[in-house]
Protein backbone atom coordinates (compact mmCIF):
# COMPACT_ATOMS: atom_id res chain seq x y z
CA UNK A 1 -34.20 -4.41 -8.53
CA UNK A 2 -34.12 -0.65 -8.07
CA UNK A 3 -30.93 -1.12 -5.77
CA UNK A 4 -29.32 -2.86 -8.51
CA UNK A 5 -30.54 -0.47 -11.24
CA UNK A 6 -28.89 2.37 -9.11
CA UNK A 7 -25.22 0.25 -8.84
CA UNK A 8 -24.87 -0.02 -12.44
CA UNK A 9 -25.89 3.30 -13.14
CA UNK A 10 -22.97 4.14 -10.35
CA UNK A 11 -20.43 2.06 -11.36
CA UNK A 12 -20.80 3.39 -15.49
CA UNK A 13 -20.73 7.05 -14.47
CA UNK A 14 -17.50 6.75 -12.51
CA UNK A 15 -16.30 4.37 -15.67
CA UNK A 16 -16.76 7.44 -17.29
CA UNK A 17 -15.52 9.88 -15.02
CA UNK A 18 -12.52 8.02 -14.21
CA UNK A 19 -11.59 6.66 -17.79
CA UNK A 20 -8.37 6.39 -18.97
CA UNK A 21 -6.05 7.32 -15.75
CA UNK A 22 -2.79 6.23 -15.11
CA UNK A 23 -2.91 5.03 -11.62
CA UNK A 24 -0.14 4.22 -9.09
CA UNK A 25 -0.50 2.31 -6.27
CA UNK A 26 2.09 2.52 -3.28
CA UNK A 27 1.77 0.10 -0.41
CA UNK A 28 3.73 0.59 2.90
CA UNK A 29 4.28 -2.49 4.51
CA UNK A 30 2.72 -2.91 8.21
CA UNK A 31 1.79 0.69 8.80
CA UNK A 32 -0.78 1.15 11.43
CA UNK A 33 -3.48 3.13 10.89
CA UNK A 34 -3.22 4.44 14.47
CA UNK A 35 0.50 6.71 13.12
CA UNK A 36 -1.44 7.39 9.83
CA UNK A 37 -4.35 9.08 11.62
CA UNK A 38 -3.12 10.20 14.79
CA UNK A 39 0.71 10.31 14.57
CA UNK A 40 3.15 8.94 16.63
CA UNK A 41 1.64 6.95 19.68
CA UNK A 42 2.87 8.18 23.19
CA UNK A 43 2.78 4.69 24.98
CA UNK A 44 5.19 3.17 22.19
CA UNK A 45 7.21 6.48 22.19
CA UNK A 46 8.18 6.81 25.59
CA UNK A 47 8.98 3.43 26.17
CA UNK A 48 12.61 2.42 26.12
CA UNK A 49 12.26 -1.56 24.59
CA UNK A 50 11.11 0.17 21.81
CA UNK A 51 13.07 3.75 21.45
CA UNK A 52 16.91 4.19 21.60
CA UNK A 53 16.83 7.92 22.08
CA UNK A 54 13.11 8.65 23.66
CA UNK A 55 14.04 12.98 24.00
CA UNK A 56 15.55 12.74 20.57
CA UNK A 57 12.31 11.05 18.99
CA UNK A 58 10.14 13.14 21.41
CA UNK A 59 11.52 16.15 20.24
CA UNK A 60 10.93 14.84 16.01
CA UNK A 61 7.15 13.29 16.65
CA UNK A 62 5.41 14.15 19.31
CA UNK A 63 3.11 17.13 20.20
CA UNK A 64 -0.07 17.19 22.34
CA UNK A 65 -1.87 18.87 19.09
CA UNK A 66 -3.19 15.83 17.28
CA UNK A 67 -2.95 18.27 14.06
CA UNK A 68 0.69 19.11 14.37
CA UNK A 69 1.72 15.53 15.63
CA UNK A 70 0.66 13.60 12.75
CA UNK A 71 1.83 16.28 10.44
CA UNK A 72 5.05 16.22 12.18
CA UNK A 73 5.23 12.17 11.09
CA UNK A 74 3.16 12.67 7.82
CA UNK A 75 3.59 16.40 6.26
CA UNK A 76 2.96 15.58 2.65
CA UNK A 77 -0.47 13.31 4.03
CA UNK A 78 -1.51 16.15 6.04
CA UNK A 79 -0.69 19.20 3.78
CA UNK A 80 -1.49 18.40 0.83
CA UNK A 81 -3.39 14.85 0.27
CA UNK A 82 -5.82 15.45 3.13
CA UNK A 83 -6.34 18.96 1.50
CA UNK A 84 -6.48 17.72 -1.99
CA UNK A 85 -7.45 13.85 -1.86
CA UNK A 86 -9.65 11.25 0.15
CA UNK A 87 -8.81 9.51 3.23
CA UNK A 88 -10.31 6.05 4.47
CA UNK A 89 -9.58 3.86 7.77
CA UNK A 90 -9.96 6.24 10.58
CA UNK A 91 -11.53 4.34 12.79
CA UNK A 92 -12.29 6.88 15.30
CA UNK A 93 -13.86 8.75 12.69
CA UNK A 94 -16.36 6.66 11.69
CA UNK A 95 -14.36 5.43 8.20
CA UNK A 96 -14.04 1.39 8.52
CA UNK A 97 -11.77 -0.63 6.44
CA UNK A 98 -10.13 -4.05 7.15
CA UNK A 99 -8.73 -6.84 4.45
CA UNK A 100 -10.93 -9.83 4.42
CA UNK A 101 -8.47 -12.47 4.16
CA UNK A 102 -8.02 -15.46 7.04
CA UNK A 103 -4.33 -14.31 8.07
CA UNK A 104 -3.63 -10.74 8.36
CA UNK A 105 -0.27 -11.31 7.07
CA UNK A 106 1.51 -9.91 3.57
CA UNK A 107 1.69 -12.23 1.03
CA UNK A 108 -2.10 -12.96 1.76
CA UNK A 109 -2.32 -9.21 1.79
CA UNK A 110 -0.63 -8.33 -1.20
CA UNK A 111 -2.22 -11.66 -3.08
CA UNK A 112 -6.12 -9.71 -1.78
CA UNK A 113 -5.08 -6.15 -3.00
CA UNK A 114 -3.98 -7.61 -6.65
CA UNK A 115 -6.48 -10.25 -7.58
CA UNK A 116 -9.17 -8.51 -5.88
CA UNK A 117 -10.26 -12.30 -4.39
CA UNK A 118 -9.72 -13.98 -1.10
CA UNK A 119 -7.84 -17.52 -1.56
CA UNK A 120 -7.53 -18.78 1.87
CA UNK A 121 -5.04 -21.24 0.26
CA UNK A 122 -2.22 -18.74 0.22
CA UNK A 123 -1.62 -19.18 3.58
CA UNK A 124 2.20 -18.15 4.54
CA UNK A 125 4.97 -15.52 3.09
CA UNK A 126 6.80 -18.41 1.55
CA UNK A 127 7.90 -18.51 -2.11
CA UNK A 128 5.10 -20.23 -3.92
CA UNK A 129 4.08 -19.20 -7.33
CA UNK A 130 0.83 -17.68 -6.95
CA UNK A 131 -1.62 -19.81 -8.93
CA UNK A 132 -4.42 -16.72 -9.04
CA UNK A 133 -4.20 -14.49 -11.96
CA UNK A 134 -3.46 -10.35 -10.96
CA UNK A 135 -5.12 -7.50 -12.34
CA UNK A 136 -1.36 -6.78 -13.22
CA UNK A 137 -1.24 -9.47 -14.99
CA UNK A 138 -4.59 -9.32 -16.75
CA UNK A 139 -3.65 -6.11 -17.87
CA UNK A 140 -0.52 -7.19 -19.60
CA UNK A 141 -2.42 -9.36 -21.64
CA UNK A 142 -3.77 -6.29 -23.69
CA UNK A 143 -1.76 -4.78 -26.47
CA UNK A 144 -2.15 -1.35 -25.01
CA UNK A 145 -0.43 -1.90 -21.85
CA UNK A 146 2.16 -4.02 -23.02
CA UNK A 147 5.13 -2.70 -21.44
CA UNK A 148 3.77 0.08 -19.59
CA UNK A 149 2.57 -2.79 -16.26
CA UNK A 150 5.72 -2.77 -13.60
CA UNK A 151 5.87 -3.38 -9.83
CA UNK A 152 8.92 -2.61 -8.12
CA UNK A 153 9.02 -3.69 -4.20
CA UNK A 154 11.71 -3.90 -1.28
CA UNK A 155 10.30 -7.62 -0.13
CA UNK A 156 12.23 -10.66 -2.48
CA UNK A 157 8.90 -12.39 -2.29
CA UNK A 158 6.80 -10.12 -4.73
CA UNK A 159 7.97 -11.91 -7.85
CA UNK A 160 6.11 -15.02 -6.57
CA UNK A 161 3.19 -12.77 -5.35
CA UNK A 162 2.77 -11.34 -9.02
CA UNK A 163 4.10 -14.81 -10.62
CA UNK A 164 6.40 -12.89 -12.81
CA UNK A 165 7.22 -16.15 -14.74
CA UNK A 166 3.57 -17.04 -15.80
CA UNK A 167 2.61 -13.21 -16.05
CA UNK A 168 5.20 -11.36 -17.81
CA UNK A 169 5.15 -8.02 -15.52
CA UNK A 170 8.26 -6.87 -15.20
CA UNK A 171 8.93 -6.98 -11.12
CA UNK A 172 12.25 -5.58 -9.65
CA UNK A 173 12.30 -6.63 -6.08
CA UNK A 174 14.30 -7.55 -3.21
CA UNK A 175 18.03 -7.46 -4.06
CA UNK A 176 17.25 -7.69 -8.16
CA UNK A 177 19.40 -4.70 -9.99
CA UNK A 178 17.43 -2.46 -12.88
CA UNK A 179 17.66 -3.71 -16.02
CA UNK A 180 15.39 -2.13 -17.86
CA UNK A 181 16.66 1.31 -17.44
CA UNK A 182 20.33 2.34 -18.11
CA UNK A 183 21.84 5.19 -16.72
CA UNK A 184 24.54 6.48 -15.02
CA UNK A 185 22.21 7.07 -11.70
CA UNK A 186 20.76 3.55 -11.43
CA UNK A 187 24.47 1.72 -12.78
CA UNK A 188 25.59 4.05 -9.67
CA UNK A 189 22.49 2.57 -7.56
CA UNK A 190 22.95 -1.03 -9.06
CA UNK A 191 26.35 -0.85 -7.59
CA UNK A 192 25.03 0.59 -4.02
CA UNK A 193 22.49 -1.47 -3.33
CA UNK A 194 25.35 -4.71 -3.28
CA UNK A 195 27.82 -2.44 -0.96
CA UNK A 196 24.78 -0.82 1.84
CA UNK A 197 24.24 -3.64 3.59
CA UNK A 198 20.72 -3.80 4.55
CA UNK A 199 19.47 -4.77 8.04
CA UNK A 200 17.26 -7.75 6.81
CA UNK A 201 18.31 -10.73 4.08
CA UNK A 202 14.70 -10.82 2.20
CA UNK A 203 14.01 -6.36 2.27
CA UNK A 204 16.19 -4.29 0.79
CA UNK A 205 16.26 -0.04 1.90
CA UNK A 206 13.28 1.33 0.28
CA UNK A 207 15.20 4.36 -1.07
CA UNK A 208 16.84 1.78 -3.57
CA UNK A 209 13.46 0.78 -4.22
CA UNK A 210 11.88 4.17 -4.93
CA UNK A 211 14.84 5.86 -7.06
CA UNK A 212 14.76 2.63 -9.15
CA UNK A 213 10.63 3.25 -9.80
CA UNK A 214 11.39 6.37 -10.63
CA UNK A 215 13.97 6.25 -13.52
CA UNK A 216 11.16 2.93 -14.51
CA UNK A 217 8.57 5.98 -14.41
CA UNK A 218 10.12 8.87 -16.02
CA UNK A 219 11.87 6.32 -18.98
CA UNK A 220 8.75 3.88 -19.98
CA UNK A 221 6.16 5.68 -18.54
CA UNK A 222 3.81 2.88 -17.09
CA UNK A 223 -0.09 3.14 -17.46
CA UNK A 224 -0.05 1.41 -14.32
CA UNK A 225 2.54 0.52 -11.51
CA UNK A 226 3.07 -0.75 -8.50
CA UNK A 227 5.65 0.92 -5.75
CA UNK A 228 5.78 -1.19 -2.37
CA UNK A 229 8.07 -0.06 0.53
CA UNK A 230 8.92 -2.13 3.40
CA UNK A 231 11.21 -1.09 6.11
CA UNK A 232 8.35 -0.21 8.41
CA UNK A 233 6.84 -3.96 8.53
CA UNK A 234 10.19 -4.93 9.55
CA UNK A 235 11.66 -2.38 11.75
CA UNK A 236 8.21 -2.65 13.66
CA UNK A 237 8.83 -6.24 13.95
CA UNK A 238 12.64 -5.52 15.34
CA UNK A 239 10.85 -3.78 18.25
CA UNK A 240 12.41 -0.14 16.59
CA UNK A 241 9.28 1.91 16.97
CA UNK A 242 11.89 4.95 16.59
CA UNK A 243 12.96 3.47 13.05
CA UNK A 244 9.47 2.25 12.52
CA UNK A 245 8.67 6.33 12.67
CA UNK A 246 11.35 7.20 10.66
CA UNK A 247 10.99 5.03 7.62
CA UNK A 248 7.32 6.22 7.77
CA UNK A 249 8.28 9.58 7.31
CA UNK A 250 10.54 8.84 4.05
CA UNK A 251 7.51 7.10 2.82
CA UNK A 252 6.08 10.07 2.97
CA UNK A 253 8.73 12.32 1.35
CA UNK A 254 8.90 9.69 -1.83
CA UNK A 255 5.23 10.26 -2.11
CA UNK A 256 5.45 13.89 -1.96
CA UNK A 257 8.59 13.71 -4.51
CA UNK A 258 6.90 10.88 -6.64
CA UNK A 259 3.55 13.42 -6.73
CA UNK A 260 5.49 17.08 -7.88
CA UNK A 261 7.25 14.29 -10.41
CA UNK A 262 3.74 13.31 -11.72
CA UNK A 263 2.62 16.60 -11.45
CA UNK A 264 5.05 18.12 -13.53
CA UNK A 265 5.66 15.62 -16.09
CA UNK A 266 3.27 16.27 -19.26
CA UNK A 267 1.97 12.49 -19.93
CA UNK A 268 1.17 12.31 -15.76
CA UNK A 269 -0.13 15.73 -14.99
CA UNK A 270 -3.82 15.91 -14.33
CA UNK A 271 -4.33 12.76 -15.32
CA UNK A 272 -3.17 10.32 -12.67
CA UNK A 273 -4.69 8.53 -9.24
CA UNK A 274 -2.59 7.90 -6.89
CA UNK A 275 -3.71 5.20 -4.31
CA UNK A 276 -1.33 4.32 -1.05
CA UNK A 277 -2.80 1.60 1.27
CA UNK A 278 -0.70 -1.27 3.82
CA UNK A 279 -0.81 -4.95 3.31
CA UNK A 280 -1.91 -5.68 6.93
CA UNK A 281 -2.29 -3.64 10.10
CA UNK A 282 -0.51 -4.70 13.65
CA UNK A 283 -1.37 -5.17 17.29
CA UNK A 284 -2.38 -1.91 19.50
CA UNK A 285 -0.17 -2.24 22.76
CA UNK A 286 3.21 -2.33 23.48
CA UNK A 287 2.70 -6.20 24.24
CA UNK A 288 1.26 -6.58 20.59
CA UNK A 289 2.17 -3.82 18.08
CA UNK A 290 5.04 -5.68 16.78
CA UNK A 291 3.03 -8.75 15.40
CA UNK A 292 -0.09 -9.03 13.35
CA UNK A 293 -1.78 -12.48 13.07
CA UNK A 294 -5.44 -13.99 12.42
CA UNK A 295 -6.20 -16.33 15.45
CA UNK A 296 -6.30 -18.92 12.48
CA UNK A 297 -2.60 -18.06 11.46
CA UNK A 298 -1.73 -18.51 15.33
CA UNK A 299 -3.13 -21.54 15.69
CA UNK A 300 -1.83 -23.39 12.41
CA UNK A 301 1.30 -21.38 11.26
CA UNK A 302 2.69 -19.12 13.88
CA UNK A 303 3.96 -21.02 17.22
CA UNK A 304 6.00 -18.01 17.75
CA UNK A 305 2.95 -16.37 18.78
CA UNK A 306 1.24 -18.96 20.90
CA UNK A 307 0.91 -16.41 24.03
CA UNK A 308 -1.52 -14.55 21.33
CA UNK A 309 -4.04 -17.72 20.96
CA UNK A 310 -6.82 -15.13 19.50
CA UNK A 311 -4.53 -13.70 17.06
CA UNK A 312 -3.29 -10.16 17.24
CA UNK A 313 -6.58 -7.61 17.55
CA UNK A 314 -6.65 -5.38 15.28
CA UNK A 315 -3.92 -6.42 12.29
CA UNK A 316 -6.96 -6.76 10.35
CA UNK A 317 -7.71 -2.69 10.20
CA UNK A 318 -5.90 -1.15 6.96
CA UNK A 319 -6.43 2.33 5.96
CA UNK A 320 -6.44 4.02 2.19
CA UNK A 321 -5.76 7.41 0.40
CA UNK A 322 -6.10 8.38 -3.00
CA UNK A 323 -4.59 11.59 -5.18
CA UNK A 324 -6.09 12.61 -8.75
CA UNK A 325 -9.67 11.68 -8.05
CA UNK A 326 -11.87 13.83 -10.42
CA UNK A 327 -15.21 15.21 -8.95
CA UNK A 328 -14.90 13.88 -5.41
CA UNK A 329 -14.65 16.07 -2.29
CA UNK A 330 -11.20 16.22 -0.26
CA UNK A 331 -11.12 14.93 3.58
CA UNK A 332 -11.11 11.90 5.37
CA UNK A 333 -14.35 10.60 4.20
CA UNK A 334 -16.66 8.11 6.61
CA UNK A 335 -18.38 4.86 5.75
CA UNK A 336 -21.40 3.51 5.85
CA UNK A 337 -20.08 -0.05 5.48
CA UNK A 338 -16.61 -1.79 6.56
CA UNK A 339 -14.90 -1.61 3.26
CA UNK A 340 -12.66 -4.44 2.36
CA UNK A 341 -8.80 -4.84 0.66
CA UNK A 342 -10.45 -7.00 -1.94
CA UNK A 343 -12.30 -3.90 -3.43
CA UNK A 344 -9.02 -2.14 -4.31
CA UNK A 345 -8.39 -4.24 -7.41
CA UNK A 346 -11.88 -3.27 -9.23
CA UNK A 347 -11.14 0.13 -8.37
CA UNK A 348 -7.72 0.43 -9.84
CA UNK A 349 -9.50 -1.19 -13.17
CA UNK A 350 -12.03 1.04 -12.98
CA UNK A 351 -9.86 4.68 -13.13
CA UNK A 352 -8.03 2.93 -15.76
CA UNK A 353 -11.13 2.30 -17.56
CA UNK A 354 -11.72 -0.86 -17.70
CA UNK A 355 -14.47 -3.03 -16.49
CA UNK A 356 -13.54 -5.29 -13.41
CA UNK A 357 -16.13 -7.75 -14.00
CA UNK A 358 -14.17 -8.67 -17.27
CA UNK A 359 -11.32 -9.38 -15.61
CA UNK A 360 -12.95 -11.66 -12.44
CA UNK A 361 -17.01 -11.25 -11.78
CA UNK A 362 -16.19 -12.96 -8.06
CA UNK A 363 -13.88 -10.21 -7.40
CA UNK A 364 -14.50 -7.43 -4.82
CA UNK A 365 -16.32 -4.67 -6.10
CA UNK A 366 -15.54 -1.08 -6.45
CA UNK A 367 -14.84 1.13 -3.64
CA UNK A 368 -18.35 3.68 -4.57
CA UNK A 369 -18.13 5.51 -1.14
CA UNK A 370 -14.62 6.77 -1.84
CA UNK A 371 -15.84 7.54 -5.39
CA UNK A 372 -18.92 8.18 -5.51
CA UNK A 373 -20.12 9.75 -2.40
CA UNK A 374 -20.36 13.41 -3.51
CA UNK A 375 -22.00 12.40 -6.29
């Protein structure tokens, strides 16, 4: 009873704390945790299946200091957010977190980080309306954040994901132009994105994505929104572990420009979280690192992966970080339990300041260690 006495008293004082943020959260589709944490990975680097130009790529990412290497492939993470915000999933730092879903694959992913529940029926990355309701969606609902919910996404699949039909968010994704914005910058960018080809058929470039969530920020200026890049997922699954580093760094730089734009912007300064987590992780070894899979998923859905009958170890393991956190210490923080994907959902409801347990009681709770632990 005490235990439970102590949680609620918790979970109310970071209510208040936290109440009223905007809050922004950026996924980046596939990233290990492994280039997050330690930078760009020698084996994969130096090996030629993977790397066009290994001196070139040598020369931009690598360095036997583990500090300058994974600030060579991460500056903004490692100059600013580690010195100003909270980092989760290290693994070899003692800070566990995984997704708890049966697949280890994105829309499952994506379905976990938004509902906050696992639904072992959404089991492939095909088009199906997503029957579970988002806290996107939830949010919507409420007069206050009528227009002011968005998600804007490289993958053509997120509309489904976020059942834009049923929920009303507004979701620009794939190859969709803006609409909701008109300028002479995104009619420029509506017009690009149909003449740069872009390598895949279902991701577009994620610079389209970004500089159309921008204009979306800066002209309706969303309580809460959702930016979700995804070249990495898919040059990693090319075998382009040189591209895979390079779109990882332009993550990076729109985070960095997307943070000075919050920062500097009067109804965003001071007063808005930034969260960036990955949908799934990927394999560790240069026979694996291109796939991630649950041994479930490779037994029922994936026969393209039948030499990996146990699934693909370690495509569970997903890593988090968080800007605009009031009262909690900066560093990568440890845990004392494995925390889970599911828990990202009450958290985002929480900064905003609302209560999760109004929006699903069965959903994962709030991530307390990452907010709470200096408490």
């Amino acid at each position: 009873m005490l235990k439970h006495l102590i949680w609620i008293s918790a979970l109310l004082a970071i209510s208040k704390v936290h109440a009223e943020k905007n809050v922004i959260v950026i996924t980046l589709d596939g990233v290990r945790w492994q280039e997050v944490f330690k930078g760009a990975d020698a084996t994969l680097m130096n090996n030629k299946d993977f790397v066009q130009d290994i001196d070139k790529t040598t020369a931009q990412y690598w360095d036997e200091n583990l500090t300058v290497r994974r600030e060579k492939l991460m500056p903004f993470f490692w100059q600013y957010v580690a010195k100003q915000g909270v980092m989760l999933g290290n693994r070899e730092n003692g800070s566990y977190m995984s997704i708890a879903n049966n697949w280890h694959f994105s829309y499952p992913g994506y379905s976990e980080i938004f509902t906050g529940i696992v639904d072992d029926s959404i089991n492939s990355n095909k088009k199906i309306q997503n029957p579970n309701q988002t806290y996107l969606e939830w949010l919507n609902a409420k007069a206050k954040y009528q227009h002011k919910v968005a998600l804007f996404g490289g993958w053509d699949v997120f509309p489904y994901i976020i059942n834009s039909e049923r929920s009303g968010v507004y979701v620009n994704a794939g190859f969709m132009p803006e609409t909701q914005v008109t300028t002479p910058e995104i009619t420029l960018l509506n017009q690009l994105q149909t003449e740069i080809p872009s390598p895949w058929h279902n991701v577009r470039l994620d610079s389209f994505t970004y500089r159309f969530a921008k204009a979306y920020l800066l002209d309706k200026q969303p309580k809460t929104m959702v930016i979700s890049f995804g070249e990495t997922d898919d040059f990693a699954h090319d075998g382009h572990y040189d591209q895979y580093l390079d779109a990882a760094k332009r993550s990076d730089a729109f985070i960095a420009d997307l943070w000075q734009t919050l920062q500097n912007h009067p109804h965003y300064k001071d007063n808005t979280v930034l969260i960036v987590t990955t949908d799934h992780g990927r394999g560790s070894h240069a026979s694996d690192w291109l796939h991630h899979a649950s041994k479930t998923a490779v037994q029922g859905y994936m026969k393209d992966l039948k030499n990996f009958e146990n699934g693909i170890e370690g495509s569970e393991h997903i890593w988090l970080v968080a800007l605009g956190l009031d009262g909690v210490s900066a560093g990568e923080k440890t845990t004392k339990v494995e925390l889970k994907q599911k828990q990202i959902a009450a958290t985002v409801l929480t900064l905003l300041g609302e209560d999760p347990a109004q929006f699903n009681p069965n959903m994962g709770s709030v991530i307390n260690e990452m907010l709470m632990q200096d408490k």
